[in-house]
PDB file of N, CA and C in Angstrom:
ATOM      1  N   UNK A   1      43.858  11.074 -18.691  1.00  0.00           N
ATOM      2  CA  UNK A   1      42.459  11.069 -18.353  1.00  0.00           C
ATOM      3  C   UNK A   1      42.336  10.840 -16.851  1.00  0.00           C
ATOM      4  N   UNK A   2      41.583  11.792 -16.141  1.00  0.00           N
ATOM      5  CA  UNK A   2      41.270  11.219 -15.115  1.00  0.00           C
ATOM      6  C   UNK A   2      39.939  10.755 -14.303  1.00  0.00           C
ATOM      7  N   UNK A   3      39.929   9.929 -13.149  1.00  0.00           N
ATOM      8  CA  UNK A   3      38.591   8.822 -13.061  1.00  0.00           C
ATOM      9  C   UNK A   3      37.905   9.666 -12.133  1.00  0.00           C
ATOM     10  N   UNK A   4      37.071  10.424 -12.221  1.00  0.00           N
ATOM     11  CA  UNK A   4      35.809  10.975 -11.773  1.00  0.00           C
ATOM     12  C   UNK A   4      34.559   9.854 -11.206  1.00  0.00           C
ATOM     13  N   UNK A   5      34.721   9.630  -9.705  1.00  0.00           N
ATOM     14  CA  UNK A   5      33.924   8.210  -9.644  1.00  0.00           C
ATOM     15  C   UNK A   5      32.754   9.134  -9.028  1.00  0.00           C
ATOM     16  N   UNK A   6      32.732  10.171  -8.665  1.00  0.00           N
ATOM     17  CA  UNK A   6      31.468  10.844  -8.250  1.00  0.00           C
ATOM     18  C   UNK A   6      30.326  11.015  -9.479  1.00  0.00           C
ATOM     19  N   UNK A   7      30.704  11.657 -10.472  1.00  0.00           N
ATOM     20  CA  UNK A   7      30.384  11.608 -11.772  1.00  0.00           C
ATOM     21  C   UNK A   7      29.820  10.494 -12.373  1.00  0.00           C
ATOM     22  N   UNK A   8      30.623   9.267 -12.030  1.00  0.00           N
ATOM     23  CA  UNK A   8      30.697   8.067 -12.740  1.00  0.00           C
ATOM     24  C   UNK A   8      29.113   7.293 -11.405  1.00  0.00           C
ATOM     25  N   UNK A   9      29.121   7.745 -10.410  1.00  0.00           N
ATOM     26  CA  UNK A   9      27.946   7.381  -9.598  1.00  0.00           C
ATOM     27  C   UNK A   9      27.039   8.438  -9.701  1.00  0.00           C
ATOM     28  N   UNK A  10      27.005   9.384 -10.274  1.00  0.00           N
ATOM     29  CA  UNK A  10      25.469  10.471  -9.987  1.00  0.00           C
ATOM     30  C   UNK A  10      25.190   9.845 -11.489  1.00  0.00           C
ATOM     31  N   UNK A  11      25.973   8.997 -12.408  1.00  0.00           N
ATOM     32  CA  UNK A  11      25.104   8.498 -14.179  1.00  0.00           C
ATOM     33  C   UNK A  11      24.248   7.368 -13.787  1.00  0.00           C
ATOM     34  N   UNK A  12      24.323   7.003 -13.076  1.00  0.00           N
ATOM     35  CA  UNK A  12      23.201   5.800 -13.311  1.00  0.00           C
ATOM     36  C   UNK A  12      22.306   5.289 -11.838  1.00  0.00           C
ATOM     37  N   UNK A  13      21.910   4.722 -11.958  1.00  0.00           N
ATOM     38  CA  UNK A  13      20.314   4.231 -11.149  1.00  0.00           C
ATOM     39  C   UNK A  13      20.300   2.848 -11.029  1.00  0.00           C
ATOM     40  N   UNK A  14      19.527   2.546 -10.116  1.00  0.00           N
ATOM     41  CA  UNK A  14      18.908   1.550  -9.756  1.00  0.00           C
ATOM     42  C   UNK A  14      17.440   1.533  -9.195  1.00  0.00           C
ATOM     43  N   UNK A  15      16.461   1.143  -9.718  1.00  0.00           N
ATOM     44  CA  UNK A  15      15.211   1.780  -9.217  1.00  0.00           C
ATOM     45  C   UNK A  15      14.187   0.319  -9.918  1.00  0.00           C
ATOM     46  N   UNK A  16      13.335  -0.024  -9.395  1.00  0.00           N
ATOM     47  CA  UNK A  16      12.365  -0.962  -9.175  1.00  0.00           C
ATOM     48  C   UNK A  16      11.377  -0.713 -10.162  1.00  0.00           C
ATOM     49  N   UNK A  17      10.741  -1.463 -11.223  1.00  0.00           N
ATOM     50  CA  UNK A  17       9.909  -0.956 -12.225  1.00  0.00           C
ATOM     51  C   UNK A  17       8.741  -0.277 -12.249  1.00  0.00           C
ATOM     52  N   UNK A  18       8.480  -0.493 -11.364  1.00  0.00           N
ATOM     53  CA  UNK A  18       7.187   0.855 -10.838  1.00  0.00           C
ATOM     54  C   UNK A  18       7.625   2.190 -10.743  1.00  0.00           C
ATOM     55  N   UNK A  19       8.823   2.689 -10.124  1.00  0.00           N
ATOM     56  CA  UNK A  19       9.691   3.648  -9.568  1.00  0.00           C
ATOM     57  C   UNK A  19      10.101   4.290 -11.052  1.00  0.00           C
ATOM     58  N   UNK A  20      10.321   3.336 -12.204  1.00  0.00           N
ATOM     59  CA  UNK A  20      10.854   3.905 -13.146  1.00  0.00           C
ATOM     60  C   UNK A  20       9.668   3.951 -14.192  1.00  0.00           C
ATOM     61  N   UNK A  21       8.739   3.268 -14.163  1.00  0.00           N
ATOM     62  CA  UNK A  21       7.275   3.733 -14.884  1.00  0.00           C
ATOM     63  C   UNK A  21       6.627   5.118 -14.457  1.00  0.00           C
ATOM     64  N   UNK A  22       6.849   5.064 -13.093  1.00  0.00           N
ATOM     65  CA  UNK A  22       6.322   6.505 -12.711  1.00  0.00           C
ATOM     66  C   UNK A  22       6.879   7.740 -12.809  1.00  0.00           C
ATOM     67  N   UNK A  23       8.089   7.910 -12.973  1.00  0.00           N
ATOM     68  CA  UNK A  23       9.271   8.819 -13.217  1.00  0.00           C
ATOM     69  C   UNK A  23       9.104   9.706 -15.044  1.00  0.00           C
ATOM     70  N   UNK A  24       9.357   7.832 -15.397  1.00  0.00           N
ATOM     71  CA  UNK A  24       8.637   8.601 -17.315  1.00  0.00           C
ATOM     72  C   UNK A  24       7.867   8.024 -17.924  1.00  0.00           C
ATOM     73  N   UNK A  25       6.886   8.449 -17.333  1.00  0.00           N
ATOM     74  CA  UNK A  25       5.176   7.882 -17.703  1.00  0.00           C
ATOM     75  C   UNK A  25       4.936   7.258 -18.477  1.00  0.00           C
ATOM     76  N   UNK A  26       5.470   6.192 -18.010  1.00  0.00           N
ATOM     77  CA  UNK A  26       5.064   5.162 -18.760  1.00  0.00           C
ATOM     78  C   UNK A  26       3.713   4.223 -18.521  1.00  0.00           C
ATOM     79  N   UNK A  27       3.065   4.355 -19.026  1.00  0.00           N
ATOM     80  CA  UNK A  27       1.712   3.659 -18.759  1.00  0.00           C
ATOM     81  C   UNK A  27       1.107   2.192 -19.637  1.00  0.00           C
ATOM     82  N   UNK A  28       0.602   1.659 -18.694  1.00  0.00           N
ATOM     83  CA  UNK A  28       0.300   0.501 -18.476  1.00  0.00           C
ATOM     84  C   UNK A  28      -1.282  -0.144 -18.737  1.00  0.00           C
ATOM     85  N   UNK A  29      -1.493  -0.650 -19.957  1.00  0.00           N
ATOM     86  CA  UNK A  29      -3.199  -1.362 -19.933  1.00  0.00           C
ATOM     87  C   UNK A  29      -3.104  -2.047 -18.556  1.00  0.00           C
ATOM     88  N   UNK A  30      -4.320  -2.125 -18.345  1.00  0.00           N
ATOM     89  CA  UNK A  30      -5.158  -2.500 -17.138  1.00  0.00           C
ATOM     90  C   UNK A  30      -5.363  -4.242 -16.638  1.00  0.00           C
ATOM     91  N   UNK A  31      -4.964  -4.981 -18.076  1.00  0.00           N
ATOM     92  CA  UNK A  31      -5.635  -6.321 -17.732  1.00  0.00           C
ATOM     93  C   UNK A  31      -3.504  -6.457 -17.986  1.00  0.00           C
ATOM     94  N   UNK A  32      -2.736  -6.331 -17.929  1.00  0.00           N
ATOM     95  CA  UNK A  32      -1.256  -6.906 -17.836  1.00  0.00           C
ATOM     96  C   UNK A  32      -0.689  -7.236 -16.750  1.00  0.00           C
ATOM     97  N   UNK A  33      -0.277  -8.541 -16.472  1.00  0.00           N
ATOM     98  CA  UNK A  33       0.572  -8.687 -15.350  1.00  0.00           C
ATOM     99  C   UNK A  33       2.108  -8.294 -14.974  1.00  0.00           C
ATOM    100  N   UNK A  34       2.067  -8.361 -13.826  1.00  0.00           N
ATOM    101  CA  UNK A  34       3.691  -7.913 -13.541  1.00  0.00           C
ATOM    102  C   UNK A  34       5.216  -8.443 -14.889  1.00  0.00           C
ATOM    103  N   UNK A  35       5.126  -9.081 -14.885  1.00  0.00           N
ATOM    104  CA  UNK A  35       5.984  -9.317 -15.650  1.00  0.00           C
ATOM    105  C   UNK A  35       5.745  -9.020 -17.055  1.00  0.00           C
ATOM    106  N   UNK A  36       4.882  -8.889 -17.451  1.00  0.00           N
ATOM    107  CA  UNK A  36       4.421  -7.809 -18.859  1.00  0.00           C
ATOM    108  C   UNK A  36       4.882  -6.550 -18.595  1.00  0.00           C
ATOM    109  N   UNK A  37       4.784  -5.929 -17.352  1.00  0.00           N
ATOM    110  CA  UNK A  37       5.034  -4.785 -17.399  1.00  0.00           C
ATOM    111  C   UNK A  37       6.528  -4.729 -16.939  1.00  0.00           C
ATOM    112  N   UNK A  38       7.370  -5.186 -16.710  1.00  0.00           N
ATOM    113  CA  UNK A  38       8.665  -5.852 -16.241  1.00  0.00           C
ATOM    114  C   UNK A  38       9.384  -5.333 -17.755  1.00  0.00           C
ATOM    115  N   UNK A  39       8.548  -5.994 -19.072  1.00  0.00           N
ATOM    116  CA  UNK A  39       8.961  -6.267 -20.057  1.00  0.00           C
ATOM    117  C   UNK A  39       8.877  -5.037 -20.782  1.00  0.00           C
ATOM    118  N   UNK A  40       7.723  -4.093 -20.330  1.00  0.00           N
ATOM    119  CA  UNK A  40       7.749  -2.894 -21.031  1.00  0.00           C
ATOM    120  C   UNK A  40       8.336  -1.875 -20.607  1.00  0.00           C
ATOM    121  N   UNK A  41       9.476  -1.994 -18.863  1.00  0.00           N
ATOM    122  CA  UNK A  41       9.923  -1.258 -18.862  1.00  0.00           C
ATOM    123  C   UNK A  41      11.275  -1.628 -19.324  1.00  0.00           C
ATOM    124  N   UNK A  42      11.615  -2.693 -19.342  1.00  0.00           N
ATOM    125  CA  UNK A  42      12.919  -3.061 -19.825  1.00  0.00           C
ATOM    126  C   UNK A  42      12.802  -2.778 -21.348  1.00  0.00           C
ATOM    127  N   UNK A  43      11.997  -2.957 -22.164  1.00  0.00           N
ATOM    128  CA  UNK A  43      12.326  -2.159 -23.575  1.00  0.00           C
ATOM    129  C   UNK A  43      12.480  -0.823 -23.575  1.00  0.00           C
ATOM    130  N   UNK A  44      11.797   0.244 -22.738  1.00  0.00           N
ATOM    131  CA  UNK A  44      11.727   1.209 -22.483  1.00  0.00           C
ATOM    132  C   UNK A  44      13.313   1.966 -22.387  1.00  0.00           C
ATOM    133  N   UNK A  45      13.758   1.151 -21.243  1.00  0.00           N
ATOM    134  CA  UNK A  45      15.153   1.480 -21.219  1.00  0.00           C
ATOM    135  C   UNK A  45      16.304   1.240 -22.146  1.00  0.00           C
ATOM    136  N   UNK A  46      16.074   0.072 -23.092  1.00  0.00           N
ATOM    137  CA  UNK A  46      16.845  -0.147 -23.868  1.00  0.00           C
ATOM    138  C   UNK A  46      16.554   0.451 -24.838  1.00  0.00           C
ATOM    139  N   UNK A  47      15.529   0.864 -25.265  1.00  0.00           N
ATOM    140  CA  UNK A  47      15.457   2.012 -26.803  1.00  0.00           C
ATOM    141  C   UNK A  47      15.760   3.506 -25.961  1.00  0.00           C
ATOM    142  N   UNK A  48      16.109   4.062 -24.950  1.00  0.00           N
ATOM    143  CA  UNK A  48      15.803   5.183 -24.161  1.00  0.00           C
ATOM    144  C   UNK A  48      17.328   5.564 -23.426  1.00  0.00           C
ATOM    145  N   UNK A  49      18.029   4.822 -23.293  1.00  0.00           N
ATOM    146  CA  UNK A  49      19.396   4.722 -21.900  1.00  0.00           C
ATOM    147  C   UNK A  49      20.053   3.931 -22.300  1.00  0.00           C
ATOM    148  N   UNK A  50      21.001   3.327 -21.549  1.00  0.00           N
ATOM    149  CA  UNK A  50      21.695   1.902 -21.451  1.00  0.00           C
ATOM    150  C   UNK A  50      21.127   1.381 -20.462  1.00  0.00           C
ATOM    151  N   UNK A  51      20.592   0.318 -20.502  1.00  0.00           N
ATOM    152  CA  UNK A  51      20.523  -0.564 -19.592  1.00  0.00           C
ATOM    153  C   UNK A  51      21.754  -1.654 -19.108  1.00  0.00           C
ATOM    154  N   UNK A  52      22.204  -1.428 -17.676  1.00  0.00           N
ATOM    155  CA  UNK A  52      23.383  -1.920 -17.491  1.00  0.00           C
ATOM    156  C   UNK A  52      23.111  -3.202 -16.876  1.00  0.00           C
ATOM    157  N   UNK A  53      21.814  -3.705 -16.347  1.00  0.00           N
ATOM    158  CA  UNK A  53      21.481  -4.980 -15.670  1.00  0.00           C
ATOM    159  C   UNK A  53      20.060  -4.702 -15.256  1.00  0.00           C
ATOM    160  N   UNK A  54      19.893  -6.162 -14.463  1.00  0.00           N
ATOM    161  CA  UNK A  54      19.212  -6.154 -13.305  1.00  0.00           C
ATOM    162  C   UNK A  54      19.144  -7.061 -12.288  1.00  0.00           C
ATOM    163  N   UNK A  55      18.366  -7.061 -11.312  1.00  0.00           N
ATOM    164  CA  UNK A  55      18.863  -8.241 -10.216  1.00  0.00           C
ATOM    165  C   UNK A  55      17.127  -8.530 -10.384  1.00  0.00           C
ATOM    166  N   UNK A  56      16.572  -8.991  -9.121  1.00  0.00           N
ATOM    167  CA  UNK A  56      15.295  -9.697  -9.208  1.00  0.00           C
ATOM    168  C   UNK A  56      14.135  -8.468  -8.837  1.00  0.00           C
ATOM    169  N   UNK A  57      14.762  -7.401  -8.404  1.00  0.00           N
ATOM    170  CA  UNK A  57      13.507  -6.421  -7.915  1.00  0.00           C
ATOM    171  C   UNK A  57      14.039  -4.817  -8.683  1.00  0.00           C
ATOM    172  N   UNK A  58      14.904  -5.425  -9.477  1.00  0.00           N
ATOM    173  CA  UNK A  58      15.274  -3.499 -10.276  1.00  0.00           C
ATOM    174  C   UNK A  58      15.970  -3.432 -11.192  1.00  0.00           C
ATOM    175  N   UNK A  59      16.065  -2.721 -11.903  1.00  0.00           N
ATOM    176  CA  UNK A  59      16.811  -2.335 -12.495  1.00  0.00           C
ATOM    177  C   UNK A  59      18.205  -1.491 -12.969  1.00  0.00           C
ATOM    178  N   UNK A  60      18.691  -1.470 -13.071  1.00  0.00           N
ATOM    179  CA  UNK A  60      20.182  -0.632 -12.912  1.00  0.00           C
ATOM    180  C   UNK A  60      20.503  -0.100 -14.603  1.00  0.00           C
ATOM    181  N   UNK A  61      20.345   0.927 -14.379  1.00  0.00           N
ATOM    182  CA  UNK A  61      20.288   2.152 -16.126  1.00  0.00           C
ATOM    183  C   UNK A  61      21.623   3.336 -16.043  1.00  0.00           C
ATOM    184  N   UNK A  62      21.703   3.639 -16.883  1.00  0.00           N
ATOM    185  CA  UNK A  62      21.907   5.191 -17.167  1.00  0.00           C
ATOM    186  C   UNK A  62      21.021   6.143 -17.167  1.00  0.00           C
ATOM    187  N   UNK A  63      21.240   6.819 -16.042  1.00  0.00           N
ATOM    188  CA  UNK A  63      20.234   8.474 -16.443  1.00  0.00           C
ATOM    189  C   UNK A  63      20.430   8.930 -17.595  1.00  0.00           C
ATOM    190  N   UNK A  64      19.460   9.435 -18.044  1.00  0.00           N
ATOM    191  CA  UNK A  64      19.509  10.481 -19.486  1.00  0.00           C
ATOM    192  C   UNK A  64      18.525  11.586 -18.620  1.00  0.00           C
TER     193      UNK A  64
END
């Protein structure tokens, strides 16, 4: 087998939850705060991708 790290970096992301709400429309009621919506994109990704982490301002996924 061999290690394809170009490949292995064009699979996944890192992108800020706004960045990834807006990408796959994901939409948002009106009266929710940030971290509600924090929460709906992180389910988002986990029924949707792998979610591989996050740090304090993003997220880090698998593209699909």
């Amino acid at each position: 087998m061999e290690l394809d790290v170009i490949a292995i970096c064009c699979d996944y992301y890192e992108n800020d939850f706004e960045t990834i709400a807006c990408d796959y429309n994901i939409e948002f009621e009106d009266d929710i705060d940030e971290d509600e919506k924090k929460d709906i994109v992180r389910d988002y990704l986990n029924d949707n991708t792998f979610l591989v982490g996050e740090t304090d301002n993003s997220f880090i996924y698998q593209a699909f």
